[in-house]
PDB file of N, CA and C in Angstrom:
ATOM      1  N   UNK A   1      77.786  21.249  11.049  1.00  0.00           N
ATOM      2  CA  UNK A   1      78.295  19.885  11.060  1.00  0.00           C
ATOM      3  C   UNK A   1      78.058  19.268   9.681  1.00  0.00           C
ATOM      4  N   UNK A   2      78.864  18.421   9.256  1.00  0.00           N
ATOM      5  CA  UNK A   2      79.378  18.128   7.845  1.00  0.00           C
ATOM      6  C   UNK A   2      78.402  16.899   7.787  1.00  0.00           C
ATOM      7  N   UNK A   3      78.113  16.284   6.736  1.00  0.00           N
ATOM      8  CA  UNK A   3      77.360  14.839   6.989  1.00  0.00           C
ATOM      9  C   UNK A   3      78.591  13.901   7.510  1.00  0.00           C
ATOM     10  N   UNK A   4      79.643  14.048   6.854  1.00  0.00           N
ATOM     11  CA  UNK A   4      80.592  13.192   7.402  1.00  0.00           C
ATOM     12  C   UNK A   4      81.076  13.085   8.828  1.00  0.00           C
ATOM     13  N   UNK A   5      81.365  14.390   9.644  1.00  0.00           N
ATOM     14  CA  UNK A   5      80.813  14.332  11.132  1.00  0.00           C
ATOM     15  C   UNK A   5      79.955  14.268  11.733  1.00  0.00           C
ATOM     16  N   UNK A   6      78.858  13.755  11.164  1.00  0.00           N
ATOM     17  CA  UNK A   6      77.113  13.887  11.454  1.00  0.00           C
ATOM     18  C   UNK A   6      77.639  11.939  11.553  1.00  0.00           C
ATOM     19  N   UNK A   7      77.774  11.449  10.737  1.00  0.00           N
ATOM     20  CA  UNK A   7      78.410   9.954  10.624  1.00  0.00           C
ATOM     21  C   UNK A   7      79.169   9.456  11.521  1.00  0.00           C
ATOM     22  N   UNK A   8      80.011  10.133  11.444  1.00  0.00           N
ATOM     23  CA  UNK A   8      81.541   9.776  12.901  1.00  0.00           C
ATOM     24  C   UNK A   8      80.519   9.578  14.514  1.00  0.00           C
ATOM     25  N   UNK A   9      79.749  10.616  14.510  1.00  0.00           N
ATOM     26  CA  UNK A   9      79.206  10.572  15.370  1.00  0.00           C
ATOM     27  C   UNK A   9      78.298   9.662  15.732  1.00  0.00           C
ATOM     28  N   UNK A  10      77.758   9.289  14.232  1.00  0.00           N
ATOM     29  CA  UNK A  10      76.696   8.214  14.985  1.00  0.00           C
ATOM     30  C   UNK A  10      77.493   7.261  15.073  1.00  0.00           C
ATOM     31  N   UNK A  11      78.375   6.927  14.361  1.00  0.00           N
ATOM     32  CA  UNK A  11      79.121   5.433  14.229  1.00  0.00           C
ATOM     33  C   UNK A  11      79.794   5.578  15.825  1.00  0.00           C
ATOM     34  N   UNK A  12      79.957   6.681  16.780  1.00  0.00           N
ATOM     35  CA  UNK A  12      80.802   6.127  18.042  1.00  0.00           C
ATOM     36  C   UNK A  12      79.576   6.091  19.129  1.00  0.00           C
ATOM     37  N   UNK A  13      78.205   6.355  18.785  1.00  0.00           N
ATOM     38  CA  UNK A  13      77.181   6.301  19.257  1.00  0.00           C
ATOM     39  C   UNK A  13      76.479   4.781  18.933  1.00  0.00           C
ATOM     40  N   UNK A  14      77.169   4.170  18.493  1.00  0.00           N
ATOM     41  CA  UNK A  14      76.751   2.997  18.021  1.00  0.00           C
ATOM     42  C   UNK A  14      77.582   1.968  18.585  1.00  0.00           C
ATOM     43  N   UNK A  15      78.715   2.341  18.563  1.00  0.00           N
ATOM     44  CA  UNK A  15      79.938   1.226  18.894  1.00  0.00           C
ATOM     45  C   UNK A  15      79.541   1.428  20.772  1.00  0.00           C
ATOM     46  N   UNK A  16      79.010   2.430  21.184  1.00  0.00           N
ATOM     47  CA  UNK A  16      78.836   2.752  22.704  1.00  0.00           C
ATOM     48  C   UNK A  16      78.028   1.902  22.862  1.00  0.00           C
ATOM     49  N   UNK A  17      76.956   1.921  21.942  1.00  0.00           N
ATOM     50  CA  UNK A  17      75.645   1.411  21.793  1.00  0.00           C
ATOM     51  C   UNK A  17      75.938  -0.253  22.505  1.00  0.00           C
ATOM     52  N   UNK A  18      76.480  -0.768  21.259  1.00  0.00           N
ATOM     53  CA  UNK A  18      76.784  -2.091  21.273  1.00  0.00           C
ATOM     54  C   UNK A  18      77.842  -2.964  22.479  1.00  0.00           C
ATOM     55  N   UNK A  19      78.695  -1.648  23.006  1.00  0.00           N
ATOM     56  CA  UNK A  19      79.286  -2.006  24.161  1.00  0.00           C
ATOM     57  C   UNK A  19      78.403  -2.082  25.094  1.00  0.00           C
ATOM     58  N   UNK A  20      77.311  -1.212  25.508  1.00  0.00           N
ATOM     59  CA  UNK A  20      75.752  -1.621  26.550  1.00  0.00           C
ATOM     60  C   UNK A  20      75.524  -2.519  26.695  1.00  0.00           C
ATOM     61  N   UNK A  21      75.446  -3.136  24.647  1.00  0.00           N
ATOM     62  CA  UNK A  21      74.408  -4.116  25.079  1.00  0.00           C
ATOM     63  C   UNK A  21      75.096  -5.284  25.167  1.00  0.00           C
ATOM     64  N   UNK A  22      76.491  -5.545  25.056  1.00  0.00           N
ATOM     65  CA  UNK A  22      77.533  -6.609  25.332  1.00  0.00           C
ATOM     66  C   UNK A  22      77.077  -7.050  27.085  1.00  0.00           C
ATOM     67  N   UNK A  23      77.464  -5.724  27.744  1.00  0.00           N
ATOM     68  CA  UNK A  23      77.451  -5.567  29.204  1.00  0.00           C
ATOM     69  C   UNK A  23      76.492  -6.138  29.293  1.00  0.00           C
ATOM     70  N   UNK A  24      75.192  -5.963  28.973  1.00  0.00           N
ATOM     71  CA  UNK A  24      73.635  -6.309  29.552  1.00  0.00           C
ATOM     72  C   UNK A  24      73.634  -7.531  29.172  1.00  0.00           C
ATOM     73  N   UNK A  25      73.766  -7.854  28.082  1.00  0.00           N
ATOM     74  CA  UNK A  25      74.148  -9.786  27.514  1.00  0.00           C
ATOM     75  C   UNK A  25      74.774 -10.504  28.225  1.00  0.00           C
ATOM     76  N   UNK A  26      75.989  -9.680  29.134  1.00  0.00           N
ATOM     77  CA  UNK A  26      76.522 -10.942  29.861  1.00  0.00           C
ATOM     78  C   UNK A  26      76.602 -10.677  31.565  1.00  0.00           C
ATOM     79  N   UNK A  27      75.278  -9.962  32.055  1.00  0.00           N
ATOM     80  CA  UNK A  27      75.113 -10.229  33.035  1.00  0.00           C
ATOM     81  C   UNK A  27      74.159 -11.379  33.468  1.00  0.00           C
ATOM     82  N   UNK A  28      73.811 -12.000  34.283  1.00  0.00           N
ATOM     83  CA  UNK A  28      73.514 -12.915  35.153  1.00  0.00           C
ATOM     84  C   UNK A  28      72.169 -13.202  34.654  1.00  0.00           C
ATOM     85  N   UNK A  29      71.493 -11.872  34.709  1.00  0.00           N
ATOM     86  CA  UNK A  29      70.053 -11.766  34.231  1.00  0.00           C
ATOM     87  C   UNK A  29      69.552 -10.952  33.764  1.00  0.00           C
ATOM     88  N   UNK A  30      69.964 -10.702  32.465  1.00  0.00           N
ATOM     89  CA  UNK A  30      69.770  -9.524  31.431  1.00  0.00           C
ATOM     90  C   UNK A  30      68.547  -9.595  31.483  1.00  0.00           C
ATOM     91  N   UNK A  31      68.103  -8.215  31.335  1.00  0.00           N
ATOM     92  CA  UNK A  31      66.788  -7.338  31.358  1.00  0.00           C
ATOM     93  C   UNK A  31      66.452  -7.451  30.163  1.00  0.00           C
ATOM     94  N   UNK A  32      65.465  -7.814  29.666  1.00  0.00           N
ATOM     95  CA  UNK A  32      64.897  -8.240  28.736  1.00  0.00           C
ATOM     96  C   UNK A  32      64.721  -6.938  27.700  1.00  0.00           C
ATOM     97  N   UNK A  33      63.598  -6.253  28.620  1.00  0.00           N
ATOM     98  CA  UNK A  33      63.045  -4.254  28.174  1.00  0.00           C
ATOM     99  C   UNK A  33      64.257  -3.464  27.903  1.00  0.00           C
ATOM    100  N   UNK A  34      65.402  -3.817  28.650  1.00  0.00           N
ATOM    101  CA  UNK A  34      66.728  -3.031  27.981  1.00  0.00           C
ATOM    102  C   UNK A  34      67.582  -3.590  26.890  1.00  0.00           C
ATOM    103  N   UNK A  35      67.443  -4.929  26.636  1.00  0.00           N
ATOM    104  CA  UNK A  35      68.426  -4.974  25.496  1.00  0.00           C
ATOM    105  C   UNK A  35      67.744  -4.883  24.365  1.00  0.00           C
ATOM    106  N   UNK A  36      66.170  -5.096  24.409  1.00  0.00           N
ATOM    107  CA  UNK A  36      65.125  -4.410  23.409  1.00  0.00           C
ATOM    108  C   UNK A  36      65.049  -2.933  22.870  1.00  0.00           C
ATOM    109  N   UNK A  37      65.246  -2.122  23.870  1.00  0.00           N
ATOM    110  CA  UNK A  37      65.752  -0.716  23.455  1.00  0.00           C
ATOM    111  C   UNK A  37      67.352  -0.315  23.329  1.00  0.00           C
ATOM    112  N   UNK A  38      68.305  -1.010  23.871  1.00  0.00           N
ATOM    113  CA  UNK A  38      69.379  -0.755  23.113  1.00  0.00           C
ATOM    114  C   UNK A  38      69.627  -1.230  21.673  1.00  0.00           C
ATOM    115  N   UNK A  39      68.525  -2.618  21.780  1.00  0.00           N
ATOM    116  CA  UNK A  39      68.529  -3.002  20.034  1.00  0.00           C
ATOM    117  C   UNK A  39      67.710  -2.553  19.008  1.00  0.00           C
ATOM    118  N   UNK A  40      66.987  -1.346  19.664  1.00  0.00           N
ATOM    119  CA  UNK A  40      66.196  -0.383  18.831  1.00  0.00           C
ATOM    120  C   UNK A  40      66.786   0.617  18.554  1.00  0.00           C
ATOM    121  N   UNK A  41      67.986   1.373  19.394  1.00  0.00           N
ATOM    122  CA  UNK A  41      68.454   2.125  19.004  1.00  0.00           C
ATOM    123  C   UNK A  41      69.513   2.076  18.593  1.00  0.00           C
ATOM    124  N   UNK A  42      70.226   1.147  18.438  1.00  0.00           N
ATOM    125  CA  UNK A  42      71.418   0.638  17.545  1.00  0.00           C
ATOM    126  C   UNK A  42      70.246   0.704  15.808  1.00  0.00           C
ATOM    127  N   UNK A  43      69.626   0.132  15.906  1.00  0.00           N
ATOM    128  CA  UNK A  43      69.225   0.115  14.372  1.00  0.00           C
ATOM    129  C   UNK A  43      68.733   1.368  13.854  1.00  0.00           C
ATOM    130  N   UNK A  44      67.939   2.372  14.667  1.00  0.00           N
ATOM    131  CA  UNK A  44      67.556   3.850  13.730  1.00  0.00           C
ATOM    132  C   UNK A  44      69.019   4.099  13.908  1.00  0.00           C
ATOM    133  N   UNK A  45      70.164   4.158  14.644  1.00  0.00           N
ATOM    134  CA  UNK A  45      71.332   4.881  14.021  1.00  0.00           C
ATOM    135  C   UNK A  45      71.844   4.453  12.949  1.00  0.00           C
ATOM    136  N   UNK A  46      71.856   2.997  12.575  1.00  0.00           N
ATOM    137  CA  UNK A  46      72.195   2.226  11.609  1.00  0.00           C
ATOM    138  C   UNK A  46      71.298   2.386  10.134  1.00  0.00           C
ATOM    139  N   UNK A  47      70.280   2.959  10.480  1.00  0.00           N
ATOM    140  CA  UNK A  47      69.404   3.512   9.313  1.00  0.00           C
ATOM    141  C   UNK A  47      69.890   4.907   9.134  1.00  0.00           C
ATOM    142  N   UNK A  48      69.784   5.466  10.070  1.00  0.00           N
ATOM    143  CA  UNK A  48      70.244   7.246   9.839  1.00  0.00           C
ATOM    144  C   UNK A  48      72.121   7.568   9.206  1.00  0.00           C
ATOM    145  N   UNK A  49      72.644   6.561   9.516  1.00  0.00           N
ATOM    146  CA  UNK A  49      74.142   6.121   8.692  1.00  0.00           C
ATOM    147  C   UNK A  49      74.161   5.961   7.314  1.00  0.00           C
ATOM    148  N   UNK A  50      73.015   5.244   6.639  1.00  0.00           N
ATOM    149  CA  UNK A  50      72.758   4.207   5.469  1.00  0.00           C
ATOM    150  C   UNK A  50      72.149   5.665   5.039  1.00  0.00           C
ATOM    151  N   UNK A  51      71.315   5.921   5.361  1.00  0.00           N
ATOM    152  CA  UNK A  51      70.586   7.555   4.782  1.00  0.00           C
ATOM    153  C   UNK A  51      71.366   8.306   4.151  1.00  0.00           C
ATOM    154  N   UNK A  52      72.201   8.875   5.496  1.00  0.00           N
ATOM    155  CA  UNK A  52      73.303  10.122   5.033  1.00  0.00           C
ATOM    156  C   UNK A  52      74.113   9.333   3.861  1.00  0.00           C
ATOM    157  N   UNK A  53      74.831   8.237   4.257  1.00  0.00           N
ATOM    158  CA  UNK A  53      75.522   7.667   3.566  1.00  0.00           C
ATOM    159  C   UNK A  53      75.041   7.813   1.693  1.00  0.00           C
ATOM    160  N   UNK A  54      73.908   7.470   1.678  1.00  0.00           N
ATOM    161  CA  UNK A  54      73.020   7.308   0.240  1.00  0.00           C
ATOM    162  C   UNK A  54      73.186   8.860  -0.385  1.00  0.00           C
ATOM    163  N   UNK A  55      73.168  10.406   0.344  1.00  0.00           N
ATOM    164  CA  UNK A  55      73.112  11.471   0.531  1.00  0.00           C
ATOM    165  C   UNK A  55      74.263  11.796  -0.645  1.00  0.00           C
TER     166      UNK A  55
END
């Protein structure tokens, strides 16, 4: 795998990411512990992007 498909990948792992945490934001009574770890793992992918990217 290329860095550039190493990228694609995180970037649709991210956009998934952020569709979660849309969902969890606009339910009734978002879980606090989950949009904390979907917003943890939106950012190491967003670091591991910026990495390769620098590469």
């Amino acid at each position: 795998m290329t860095a550039t498909d190493r990228i694609d990948t995180l970037r649709d792992r991210h956009a998934n990411l952020d569709s979660k945490l849309d969902q969890e934001v606009n339910r009734p009574l978002p879980d606090e512990a989950t949009l904390h770890e979907l917003k943890r793992q939106k950012l190491a992918i967003k670091d591991e992007i910026a990495r390769l990217e620098r590469v």
